[in-house]
C-alpha atoms as a PDB file:
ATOM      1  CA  UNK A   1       0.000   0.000   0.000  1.00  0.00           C
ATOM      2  CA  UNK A   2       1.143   3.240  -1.146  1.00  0.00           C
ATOM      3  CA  UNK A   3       0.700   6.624   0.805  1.00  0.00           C
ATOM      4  CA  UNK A   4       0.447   9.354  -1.366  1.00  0.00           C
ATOM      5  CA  UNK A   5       0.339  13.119  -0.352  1.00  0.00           C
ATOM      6  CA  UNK A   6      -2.991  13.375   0.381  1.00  0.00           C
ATOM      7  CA  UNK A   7      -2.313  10.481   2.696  1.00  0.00           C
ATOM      8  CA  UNK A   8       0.229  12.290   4.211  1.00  0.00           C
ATOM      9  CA  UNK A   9      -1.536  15.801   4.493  1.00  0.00           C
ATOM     10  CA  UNK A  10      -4.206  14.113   6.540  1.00  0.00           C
ATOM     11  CA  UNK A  11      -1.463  12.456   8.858  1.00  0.00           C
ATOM     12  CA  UNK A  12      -0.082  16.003   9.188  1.00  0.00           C
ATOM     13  CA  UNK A  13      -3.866  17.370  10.105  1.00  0.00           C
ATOM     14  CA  UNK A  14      -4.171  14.681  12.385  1.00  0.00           C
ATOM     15  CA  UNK A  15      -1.194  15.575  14.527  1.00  0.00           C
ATOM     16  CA  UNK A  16      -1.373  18.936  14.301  1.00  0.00           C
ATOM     17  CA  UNK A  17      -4.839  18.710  15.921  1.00  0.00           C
ATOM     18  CA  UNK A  18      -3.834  16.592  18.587  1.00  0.00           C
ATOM     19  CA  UNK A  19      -0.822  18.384  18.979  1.00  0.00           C
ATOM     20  CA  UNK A  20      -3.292  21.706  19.930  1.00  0.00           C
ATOM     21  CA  UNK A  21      -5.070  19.650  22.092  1.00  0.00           C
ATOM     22  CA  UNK A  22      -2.980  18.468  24.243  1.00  0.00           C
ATOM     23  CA  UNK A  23      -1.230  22.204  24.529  1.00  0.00           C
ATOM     24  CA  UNK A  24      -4.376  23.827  25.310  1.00  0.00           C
ATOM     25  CA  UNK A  25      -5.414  21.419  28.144  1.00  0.00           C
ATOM     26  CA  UNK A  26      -3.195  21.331  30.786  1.00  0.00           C
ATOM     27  CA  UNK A  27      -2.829  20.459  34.897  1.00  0.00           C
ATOM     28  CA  UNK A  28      -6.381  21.252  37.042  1.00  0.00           C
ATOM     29  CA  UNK A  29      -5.914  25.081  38.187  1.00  0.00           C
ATOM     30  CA  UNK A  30      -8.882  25.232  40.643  1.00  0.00           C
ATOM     31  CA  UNK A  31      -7.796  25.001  44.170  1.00  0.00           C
ATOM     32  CA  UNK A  32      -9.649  22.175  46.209  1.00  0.00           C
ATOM     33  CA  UNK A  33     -11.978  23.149  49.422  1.00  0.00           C
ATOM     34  CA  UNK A  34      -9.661  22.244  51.951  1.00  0.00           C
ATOM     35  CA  UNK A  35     -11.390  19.411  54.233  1.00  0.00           C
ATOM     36  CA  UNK A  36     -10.855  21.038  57.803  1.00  0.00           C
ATOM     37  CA  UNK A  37     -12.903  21.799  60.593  1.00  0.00           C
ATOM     38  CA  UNK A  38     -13.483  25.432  59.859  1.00  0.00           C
ATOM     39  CA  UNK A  39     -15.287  24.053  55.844  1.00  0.00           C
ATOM     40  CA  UNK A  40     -16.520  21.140  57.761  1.00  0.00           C
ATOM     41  CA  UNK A  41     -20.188  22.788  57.625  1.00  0.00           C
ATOM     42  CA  UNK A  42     -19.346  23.302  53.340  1.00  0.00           C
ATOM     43  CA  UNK A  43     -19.122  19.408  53.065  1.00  0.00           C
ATOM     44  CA  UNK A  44     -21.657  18.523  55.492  1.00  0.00           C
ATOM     45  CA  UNK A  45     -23.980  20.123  53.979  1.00  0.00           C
ATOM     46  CA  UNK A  46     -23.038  19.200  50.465  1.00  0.00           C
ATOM     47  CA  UNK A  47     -23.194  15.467  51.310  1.00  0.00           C
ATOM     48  CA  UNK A  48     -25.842  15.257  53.930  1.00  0.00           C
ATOM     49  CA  UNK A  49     -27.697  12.815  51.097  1.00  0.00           C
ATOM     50  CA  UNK A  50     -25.209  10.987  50.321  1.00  0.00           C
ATOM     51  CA  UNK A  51     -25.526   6.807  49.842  1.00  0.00           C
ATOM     52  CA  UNK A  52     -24.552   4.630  52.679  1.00  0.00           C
ATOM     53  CA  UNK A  53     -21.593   2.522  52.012  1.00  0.00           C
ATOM     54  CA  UNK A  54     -23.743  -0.357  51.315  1.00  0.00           C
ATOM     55  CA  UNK A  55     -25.848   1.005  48.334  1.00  0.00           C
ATOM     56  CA  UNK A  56     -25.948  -0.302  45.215  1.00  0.00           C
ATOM     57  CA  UNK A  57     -23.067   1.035  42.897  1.00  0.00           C
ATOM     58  CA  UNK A  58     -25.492   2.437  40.017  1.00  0.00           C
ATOM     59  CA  UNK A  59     -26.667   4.675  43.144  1.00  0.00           C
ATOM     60  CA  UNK A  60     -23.090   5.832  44.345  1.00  0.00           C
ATOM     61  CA  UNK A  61     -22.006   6.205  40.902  1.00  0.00           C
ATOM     62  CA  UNK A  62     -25.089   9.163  39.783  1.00  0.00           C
ATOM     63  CA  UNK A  63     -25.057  10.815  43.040  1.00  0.00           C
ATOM     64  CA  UNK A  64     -23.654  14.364  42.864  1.00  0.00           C
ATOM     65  CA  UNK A  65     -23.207  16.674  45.931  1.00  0.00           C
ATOM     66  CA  UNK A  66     -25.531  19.270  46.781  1.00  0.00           C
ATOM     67  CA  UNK A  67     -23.154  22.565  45.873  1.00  0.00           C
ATOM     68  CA  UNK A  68     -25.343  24.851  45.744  1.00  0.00           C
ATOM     69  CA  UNK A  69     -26.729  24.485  49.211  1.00  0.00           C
ATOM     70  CA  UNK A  70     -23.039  24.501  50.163  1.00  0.00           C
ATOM     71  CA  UNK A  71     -22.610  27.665  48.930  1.00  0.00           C
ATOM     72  CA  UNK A  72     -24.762  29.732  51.185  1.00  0.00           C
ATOM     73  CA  UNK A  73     -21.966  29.422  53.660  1.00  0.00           C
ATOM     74  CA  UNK A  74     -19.241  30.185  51.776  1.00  0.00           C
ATOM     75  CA  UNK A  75     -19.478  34.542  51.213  1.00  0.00           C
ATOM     76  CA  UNK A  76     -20.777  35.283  54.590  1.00  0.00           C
ATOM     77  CA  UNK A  77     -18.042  33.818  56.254  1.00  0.00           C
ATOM     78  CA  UNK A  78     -15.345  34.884  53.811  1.00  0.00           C
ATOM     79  CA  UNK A  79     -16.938  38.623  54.572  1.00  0.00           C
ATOM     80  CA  UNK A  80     -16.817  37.896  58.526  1.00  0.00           C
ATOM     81  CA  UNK A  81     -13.192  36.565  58.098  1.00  0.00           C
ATOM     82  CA  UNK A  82     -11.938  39.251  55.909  1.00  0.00           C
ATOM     83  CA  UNK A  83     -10.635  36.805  53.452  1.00  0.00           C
ATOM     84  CA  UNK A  84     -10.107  38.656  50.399  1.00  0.00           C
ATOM     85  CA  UNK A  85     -11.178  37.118  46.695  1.00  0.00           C
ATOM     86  CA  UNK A  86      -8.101  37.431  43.966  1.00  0.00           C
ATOM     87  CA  UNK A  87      -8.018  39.841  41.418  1.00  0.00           C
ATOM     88  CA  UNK A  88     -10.224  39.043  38.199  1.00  0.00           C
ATOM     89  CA  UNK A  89     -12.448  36.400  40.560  1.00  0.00           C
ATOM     90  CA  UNK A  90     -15.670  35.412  38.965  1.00  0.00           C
ATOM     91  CA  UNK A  91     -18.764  35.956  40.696  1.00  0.00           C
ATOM     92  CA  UNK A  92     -18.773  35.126  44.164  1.00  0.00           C
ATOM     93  CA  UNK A  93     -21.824  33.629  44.806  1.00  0.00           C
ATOM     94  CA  UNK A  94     -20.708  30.539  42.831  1.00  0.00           C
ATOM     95  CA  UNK A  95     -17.902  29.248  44.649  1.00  0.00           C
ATOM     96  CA  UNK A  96     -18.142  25.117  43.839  1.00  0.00           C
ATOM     97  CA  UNK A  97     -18.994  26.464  40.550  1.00  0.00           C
ATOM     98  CA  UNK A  98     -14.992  26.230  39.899  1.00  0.00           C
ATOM     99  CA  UNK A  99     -13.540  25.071  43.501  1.00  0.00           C
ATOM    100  CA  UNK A 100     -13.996  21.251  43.870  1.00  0.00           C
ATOM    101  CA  UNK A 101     -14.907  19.176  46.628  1.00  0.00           C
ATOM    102  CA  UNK A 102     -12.499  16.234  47.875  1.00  0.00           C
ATOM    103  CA  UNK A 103     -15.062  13.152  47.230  1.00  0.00           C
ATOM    104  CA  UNK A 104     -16.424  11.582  50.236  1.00  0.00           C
ATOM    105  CA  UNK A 105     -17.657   8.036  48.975  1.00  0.00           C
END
């Protein structure tokens, strides 16, 4: 089998696009909630309905953790605390939006 050019200019497509792909995506940026007694009420309330260790798989596997109920807690006591949000942050009232929760399953 012979590979002719268009052969090759498809090859070259190919790895071009993969080569842009795996440039533009990159190491996780987001910091994590940090799992301490001071968030302890973030992931409480994020996983208050989460399965029991005995469920079923299928049931551990589609459960997701309630973030926005977790985020009611997280402004007012960055106000009270005085801990300031970086330059360019996006809105504030989305904090799991982008910050991730350690899994708890």
């Amino acid at each position: 089998m012979k590979i002719d050019r268009r052969d090759w200019l498809f090859i070259c497509f190919v790895v071009v696009v993969a080569g842009i792909f795996l440039a533009i995506s990159g190491s996780e940026k987001t910091r994590v909630v940090p799992d301490d007694e001071m968030h302890g009420i973030v992931y409480k309330t994020a996983y208050r309905s989460a399965p029991a260790p005995d469920s079923s798989i299928f049931r551990k596997a589609f459960f997701r953790p309630d973030k926005k109920g977790a985020e009611t807690f997280c402004e007012p006591c960055h106000n009270l605390r005085g801990v300031p949000y970086p330059p360019g942050h996006p809105q504030k009232n989305r904090c799991l939006f982008c910050h991730k929760l350690k899994k708890k399953l």
